[in-house]
Protein backbone atom coordinates (compact mmCIF):
# COMPACT_ATOMS: atom_id res chain seq x y z
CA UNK A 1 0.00 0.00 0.00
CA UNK A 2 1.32 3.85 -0.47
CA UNK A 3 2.72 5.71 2.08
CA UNK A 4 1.87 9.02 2.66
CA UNK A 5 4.38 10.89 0.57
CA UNK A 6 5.99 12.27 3.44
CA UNK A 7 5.11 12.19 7.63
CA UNK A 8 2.82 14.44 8.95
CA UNK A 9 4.23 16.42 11.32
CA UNK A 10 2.77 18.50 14.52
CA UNK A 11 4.42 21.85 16.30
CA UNK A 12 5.31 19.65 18.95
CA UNK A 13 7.62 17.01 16.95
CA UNK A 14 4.78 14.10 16.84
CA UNK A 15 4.27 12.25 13.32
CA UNK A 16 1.73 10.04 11.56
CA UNK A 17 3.80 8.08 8.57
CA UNK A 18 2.44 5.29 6.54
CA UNK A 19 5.98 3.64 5.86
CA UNK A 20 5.20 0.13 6.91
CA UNK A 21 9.52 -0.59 7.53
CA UNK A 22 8.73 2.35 10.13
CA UNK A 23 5.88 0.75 12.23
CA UNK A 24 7.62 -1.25 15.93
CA UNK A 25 5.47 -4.57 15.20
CA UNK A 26 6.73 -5.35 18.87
CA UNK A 27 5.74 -2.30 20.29
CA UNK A 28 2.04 -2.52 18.30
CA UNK A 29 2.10 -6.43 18.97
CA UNK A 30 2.75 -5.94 23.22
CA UNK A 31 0.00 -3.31 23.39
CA UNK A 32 -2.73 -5.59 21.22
CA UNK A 33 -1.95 -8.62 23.27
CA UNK A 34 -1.46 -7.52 26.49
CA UNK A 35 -3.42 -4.11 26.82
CA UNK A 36 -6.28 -4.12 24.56
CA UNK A 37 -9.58 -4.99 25.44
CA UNK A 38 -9.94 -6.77 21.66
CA UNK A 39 -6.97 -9.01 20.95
CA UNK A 40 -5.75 -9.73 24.59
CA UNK A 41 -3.08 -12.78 23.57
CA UNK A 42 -2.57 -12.34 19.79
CA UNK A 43 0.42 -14.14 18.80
CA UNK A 44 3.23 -11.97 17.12
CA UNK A 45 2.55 -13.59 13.68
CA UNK A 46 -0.96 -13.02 13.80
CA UNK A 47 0.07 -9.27 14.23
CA UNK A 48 2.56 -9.45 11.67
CA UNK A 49 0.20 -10.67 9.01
CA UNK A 50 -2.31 -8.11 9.78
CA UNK A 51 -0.39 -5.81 9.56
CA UNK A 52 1.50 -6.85 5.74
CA UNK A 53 -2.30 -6.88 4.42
CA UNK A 54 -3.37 -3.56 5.72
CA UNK A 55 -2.61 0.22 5.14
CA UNK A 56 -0.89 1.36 8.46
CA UNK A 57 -0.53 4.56 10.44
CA UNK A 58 1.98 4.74 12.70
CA UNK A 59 1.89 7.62 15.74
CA UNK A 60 5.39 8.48 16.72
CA UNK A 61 6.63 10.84 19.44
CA UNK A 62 9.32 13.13 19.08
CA UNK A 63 12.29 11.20 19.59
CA UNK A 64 10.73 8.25 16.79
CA UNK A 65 9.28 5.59 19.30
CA UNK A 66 5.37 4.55 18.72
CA UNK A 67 3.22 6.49 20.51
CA UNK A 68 0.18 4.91 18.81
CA UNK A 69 -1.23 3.20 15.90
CA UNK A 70 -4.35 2.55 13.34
CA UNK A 71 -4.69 0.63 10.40
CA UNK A 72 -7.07 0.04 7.72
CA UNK A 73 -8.19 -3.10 5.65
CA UNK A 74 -9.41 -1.75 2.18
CA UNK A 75 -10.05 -2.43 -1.02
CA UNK A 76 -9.24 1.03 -1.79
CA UNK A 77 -12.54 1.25 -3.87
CA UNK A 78 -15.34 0.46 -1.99
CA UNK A 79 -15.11 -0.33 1.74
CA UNK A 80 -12.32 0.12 4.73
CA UNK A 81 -12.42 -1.52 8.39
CA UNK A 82 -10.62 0.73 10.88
CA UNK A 83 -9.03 -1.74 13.32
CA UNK A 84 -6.48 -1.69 15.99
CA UNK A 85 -6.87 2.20 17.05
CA UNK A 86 -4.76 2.90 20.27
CA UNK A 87 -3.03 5.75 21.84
CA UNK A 88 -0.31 4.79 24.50
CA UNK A 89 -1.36 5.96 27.61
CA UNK A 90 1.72 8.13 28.45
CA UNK A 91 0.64 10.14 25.43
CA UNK A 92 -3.05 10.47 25.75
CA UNK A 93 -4.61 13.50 26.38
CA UNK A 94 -2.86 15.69 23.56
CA UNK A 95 -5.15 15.39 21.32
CA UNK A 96 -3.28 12.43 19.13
CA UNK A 97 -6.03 10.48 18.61
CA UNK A 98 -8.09 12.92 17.04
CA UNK A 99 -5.31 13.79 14.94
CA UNK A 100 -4.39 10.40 14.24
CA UNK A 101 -8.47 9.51 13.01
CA UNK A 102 -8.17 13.01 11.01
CA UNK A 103 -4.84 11.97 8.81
CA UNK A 104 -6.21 8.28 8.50
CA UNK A 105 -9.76 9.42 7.39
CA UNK A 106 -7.91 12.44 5.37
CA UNK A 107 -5.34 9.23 3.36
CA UNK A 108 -5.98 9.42 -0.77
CA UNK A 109 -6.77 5.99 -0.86
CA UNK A 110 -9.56 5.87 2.22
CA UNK A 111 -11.61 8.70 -0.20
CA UNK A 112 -14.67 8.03 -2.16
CA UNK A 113 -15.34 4.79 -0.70
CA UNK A 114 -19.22 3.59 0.20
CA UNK A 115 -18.39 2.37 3.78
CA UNK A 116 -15.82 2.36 6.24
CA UNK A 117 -16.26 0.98 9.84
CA UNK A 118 -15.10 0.18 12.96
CA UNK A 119 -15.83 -1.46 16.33
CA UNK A 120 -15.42 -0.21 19.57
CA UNK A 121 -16.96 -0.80 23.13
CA UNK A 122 -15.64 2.28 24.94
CA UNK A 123 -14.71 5.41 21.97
CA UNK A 124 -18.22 6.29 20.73
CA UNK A 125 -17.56 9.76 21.43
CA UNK A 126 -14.60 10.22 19.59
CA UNK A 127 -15.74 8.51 16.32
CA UNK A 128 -18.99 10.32 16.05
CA UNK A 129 -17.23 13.14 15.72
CA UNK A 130 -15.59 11.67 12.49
CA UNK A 131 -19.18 10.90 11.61
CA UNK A 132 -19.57 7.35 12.63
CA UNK A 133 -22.81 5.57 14.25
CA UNK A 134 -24.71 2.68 14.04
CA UNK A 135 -24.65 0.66 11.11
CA UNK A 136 -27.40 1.65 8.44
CA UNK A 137 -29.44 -1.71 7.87
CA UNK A 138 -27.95 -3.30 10.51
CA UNK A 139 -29.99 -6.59 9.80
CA UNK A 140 -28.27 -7.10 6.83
CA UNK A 141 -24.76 -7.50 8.53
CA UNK A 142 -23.66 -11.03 9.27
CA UNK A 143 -20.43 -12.11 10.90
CA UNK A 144 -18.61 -15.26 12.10
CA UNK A 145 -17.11 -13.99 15.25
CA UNK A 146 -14.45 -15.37 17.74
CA UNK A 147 -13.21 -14.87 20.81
CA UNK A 148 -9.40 -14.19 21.35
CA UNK A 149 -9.39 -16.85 23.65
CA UNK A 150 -10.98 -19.36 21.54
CA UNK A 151 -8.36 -19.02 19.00
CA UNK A 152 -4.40 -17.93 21.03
């Protein structure tokens, strides 16, 4: 997938880049298995692959470490899932993961497309302001869904 054709870059020295050789698949694989609510146990190649097959955003702090991370599945035509959102704690409250839904929802190839979604159980607010809510025909939707624990 594209990257961005260069960072994005705040006043205070914090970037959103799409270069996947820049994303810390450790850093984004502890957090998913052993802080998030969705993927607690995820084994590193699980993490890996999602991440080759998706477009990436990576959240860095000044000095270059992750401070967060999104990524999209897309078929760059018609549909995007926004999955794996996070913030690191130490660097919430600056307003990074408004900024970080803003460049993500801003990317060339998440434009035009007929539906993008997400799940969450706990950031409502923050994506309605992006304009997300409740599916539209939600009776239509079907899944086959998992637990982590059934499957790590």
């Amino acid at each position: 997938m594209p990257a961005l054709s260069s960072p994005v870059r705040r006043p205070d020295g914090y970037e959103i880049d799409t270069d996947p050789g820049r994303v810390d698949v450790g850093a984004v694989h502890r957090y998913l298995s052993e802080e998030s609510y969705w993927s607690p146990g995820v084994p590193r190649d699980v993490v890996e692959r999602s991440l080759q097959w998706s477009l990436c955003f990576g959240l860095y702090e000044p000095d270059g470490a992750l401070a967060g991370f999104a990524r999209a599945v897309t078929d760059r035509a018609v549909f995007a899932y926004l999955a794996d959102v996070f913030v690191l704690a130490e660097h919430r409250g600056r307003g990074l993961g408004v900024w970080l839904m803003e460049t993500m929802l801003a990317h060339p190839d998440l434009q035009g497309l007929r539906r993008v979604f997400l799940v969450t159980a706990d950031a409502h607010g923050l994506y309605e302001r992006f304009g997300f809510g409740p599916p539209q025909g939600v009776e239509r939707f079907m899944e086959i869904a998992r637990e982590p624990t059934e499957l790590y």
